[in-house]
N, C-alpha and C. Protein backbone atom coordinates (compact mmCIF):
# COMPACT_ATOMS: atom_id res chain seq x y z
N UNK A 1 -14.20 -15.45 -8.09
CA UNK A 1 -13.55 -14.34 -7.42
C UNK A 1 -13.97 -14.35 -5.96
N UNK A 2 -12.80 -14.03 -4.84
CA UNK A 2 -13.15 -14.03 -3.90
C UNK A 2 -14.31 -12.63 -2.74
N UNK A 3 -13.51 -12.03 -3.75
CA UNK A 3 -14.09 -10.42 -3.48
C UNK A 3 -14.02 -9.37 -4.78
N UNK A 4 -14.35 -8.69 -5.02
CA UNK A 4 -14.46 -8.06 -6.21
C UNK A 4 -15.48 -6.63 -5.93
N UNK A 5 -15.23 -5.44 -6.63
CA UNK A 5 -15.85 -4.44 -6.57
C UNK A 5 -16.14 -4.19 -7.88
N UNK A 6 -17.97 -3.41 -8.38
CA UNK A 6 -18.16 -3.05 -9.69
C UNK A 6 -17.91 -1.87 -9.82
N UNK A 7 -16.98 -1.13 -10.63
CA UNK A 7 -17.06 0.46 -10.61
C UNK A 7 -18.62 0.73 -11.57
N UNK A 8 -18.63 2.42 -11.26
CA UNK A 8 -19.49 3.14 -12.12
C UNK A 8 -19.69 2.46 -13.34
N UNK A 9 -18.24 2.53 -14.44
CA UNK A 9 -17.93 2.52 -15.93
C UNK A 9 -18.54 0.57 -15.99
N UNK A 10 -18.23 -0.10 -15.38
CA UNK A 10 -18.38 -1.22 -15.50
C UNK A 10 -17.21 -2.28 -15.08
N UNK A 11 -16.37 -1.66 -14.77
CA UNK A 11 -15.28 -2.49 -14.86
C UNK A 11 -15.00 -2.80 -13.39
N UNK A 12 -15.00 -4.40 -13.60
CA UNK A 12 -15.04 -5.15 -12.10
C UNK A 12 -13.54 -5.24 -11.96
N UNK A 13 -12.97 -4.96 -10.19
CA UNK A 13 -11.49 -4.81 -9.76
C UNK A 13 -11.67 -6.08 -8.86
N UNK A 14 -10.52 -7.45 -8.85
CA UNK A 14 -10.40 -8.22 -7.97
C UNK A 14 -9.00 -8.54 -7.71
N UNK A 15 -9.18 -9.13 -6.59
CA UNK A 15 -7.85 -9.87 -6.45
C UNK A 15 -7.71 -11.40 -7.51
N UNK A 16 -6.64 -11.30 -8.56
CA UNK A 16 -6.36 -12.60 -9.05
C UNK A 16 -6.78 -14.12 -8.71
N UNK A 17 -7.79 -14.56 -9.43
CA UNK A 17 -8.19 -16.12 -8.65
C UNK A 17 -8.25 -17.11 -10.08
N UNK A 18 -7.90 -18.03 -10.40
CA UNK A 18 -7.89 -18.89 -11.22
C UNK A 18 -9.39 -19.57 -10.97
N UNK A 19 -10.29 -19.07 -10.39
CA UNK A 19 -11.39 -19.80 -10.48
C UNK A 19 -12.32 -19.56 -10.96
N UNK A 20 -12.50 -18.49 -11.71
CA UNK A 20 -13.33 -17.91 -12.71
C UNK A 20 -12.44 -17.52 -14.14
N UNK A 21 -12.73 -17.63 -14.91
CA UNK A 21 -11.54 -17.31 -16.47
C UNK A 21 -12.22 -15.97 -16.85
N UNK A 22 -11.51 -15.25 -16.29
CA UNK A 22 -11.90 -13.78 -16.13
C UNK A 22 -12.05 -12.96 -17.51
N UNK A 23 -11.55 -13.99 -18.95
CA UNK A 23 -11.33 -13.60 -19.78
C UNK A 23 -12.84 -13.81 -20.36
N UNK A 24 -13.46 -14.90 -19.78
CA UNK A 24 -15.30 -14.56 -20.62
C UNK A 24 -16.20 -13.41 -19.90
N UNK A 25 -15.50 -12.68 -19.14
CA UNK A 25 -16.11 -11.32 -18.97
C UNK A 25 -15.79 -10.02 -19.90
N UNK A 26 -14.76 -10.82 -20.32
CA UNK A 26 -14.60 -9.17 -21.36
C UNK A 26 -12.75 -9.12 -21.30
N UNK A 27 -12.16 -8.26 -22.30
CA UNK A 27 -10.72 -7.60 -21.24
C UNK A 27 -10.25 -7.74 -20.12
N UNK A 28 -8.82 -8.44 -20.12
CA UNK A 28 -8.61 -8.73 -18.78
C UNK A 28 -7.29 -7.59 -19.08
N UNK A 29 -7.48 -6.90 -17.79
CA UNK A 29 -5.93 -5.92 -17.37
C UNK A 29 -5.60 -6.48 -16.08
N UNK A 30 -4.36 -7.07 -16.04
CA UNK A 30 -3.44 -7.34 -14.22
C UNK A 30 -2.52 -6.64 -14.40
N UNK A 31 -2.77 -6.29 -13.25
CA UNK A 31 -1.54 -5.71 -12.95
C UNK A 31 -1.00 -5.68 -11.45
N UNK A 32 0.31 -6.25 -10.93
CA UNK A 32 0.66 -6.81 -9.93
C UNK A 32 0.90 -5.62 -8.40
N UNK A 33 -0.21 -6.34 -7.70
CA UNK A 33 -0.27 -5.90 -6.58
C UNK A 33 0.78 -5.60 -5.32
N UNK A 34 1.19 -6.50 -5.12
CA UNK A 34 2.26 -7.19 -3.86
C UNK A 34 3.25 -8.43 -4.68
N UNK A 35 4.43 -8.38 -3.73
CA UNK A 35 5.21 -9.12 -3.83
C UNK A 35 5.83 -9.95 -3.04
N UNK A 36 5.52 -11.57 -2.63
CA UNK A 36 6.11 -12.38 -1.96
C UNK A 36 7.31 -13.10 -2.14
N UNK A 37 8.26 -12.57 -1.67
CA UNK A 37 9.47 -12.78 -1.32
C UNK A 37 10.26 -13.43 -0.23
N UNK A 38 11.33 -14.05 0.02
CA UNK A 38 12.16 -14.60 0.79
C UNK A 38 12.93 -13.74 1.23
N UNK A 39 12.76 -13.74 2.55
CA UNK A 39 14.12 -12.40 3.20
C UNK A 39 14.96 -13.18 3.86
N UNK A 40 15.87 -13.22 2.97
CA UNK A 40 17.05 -13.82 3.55
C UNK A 40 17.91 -13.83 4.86
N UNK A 41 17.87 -12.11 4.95
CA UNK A 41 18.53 -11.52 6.50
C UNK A 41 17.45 -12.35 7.78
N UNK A 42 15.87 -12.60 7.72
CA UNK A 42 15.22 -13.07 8.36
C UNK A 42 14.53 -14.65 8.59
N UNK A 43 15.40 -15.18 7.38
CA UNK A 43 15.07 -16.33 6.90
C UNK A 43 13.49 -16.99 7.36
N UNK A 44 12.88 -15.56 6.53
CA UNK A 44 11.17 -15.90 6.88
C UNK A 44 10.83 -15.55 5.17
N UNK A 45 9.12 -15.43 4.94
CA UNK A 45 8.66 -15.13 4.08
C UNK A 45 8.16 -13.66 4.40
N UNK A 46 8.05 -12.71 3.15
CA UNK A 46 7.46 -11.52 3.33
C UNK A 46 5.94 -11.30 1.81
N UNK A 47 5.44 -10.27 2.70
CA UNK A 47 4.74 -10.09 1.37
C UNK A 47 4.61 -8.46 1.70
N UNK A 48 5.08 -7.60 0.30
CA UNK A 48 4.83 -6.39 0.21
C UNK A 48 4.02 -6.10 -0.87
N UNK A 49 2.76 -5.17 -0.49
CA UNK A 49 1.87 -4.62 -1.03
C UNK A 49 2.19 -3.28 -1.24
N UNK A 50 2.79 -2.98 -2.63
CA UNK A 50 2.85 -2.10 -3.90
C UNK A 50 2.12 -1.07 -3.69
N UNK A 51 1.21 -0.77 -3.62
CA UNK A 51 0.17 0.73 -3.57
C UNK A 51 0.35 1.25 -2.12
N UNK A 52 1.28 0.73 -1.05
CA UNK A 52 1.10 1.27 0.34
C UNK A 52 2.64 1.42 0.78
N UNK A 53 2.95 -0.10 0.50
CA UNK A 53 4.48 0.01 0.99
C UNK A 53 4.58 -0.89 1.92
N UNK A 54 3.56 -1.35 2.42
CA UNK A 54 3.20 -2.20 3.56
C UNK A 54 3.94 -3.12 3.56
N UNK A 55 4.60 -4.31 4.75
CA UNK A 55 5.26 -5.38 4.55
C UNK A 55 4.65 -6.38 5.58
N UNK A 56 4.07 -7.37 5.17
CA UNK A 56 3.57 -8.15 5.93
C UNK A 56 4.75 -8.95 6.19
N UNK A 57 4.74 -9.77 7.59
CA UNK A 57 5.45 -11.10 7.93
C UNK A 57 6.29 -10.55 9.32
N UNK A 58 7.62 -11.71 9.19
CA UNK A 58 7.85 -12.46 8.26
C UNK A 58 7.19 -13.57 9.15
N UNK A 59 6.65 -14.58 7.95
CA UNK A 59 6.03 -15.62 8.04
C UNK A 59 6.78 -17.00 8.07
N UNK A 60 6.57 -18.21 8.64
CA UNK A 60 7.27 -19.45 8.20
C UNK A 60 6.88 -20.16 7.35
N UNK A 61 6.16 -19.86 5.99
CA UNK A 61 5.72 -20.42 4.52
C UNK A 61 5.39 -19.38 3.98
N UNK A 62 5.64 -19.88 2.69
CA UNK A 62 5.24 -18.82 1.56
C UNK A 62 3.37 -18.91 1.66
N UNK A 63 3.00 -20.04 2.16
CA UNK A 63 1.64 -20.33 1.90
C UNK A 63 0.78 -19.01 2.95
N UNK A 64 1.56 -19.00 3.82
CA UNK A 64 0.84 -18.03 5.20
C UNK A 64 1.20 -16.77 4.67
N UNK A 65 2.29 -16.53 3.59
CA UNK A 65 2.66 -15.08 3.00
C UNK A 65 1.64 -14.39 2.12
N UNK A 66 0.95 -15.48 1.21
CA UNK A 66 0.22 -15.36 0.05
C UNK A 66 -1.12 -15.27 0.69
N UNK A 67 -1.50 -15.59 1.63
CA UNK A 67 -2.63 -16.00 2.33
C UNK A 67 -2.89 -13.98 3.25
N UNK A 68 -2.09 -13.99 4.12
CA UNK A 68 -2.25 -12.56 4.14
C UNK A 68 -1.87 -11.69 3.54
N UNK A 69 -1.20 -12.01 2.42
CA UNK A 69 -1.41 -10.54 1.29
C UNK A 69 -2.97 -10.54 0.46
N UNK A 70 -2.87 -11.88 -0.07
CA UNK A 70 -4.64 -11.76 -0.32
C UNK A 70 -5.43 -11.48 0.21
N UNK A 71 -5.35 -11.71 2.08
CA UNK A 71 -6.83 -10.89 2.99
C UNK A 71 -6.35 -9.22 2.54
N UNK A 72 -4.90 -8.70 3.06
CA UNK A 72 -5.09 -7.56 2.59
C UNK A 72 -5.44 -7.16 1.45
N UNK A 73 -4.99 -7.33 0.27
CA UNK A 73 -5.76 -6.86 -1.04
C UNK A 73 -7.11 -7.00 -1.38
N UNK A 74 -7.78 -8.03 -0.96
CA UNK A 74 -9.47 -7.91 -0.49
C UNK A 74 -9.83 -6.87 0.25
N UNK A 75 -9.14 -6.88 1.36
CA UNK A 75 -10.16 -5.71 2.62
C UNK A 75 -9.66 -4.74 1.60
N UNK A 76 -8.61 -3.92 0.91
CA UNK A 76 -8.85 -2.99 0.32
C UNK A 76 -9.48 -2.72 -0.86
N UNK A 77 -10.40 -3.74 -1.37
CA UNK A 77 -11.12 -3.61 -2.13
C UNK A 77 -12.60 -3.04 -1.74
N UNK A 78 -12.72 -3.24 -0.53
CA UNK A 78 -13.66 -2.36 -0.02
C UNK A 78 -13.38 -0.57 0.26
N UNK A 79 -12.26 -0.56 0.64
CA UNK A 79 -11.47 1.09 0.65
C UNK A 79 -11.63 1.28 -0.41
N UNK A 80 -12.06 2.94 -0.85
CA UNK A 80 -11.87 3.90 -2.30
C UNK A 80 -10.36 4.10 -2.04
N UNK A 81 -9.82 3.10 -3.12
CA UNK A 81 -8.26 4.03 -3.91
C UNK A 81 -8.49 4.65 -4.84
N UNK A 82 -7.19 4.65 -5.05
CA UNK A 82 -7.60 5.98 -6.46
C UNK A 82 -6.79 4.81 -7.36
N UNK A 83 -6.75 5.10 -8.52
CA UNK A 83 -6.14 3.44 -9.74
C UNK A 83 -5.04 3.90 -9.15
N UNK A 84 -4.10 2.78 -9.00
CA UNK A 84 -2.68 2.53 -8.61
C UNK A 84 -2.14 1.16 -8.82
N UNK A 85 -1.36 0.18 -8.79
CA UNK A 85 -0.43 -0.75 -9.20
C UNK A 85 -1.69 -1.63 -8.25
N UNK A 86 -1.80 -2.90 -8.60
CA UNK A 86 -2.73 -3.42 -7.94
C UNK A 86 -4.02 -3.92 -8.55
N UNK A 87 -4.61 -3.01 -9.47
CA UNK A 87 -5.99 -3.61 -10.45
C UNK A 87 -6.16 -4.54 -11.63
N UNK A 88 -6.90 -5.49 -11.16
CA UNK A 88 -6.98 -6.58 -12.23
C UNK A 88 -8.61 -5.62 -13.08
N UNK A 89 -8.47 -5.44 -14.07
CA UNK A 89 -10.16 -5.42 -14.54
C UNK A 89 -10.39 -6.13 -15.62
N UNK A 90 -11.80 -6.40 -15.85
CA UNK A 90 -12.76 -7.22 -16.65
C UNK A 90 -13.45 -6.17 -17.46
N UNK A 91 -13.40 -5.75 -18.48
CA UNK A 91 -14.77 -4.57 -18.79
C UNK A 91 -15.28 -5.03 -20.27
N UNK A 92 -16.68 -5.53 -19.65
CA UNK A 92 -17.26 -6.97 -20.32
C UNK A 92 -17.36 -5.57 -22.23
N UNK A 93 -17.46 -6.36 -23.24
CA UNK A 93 -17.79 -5.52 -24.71
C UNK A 93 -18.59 -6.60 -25.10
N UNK A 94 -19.62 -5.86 -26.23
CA UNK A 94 -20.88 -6.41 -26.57
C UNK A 94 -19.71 -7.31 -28.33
């Protein structure tokens, strides 16, 4: 994980990374943050982040789209939200 926060209860919130198998921590819940898309009218890439409304871009690759929606969904892992569309958790059981 690139960034990740532990709540109180136990349950760790990150942004999606295939580099840990999030599933030997316990329960995995995703649930989708942002959405990178092709805007056609701009013939760029966009990425909108779900819990704000925010629209990043437009970008000239999907790679530079995905790339700053992930810095944003990190830095707000340091911000207190309140649960909203966006949380992956782990909440490890004995």
């Amino acid at each position: 994980m690139d960034r990740y926060r532990i709540e109180a209860d136990g349950t760790v919130v990150a942004v999606y990374t295939e580099t840990v198998d999030l599933r030997t921590l316990g329960h995995v819940r995703a649930v989708r943050a942002s959405v990178v898309e092709w805007d056609e009218a701009r013939q760029a890439w966009t990425a909108r982040i779900l819990a704000t409304g925010e629209i990043l871009g437009p970008f000239a690759t999907r790679a530079q789209a995905v790339a700053a929606e992930r810095a944003v969904l990190a830095a707000g892992l340091d911000a207190t939200w309140e649960d909203h569309a966006g949380r992956l958790s782990a909440t490890s059981r004995p």
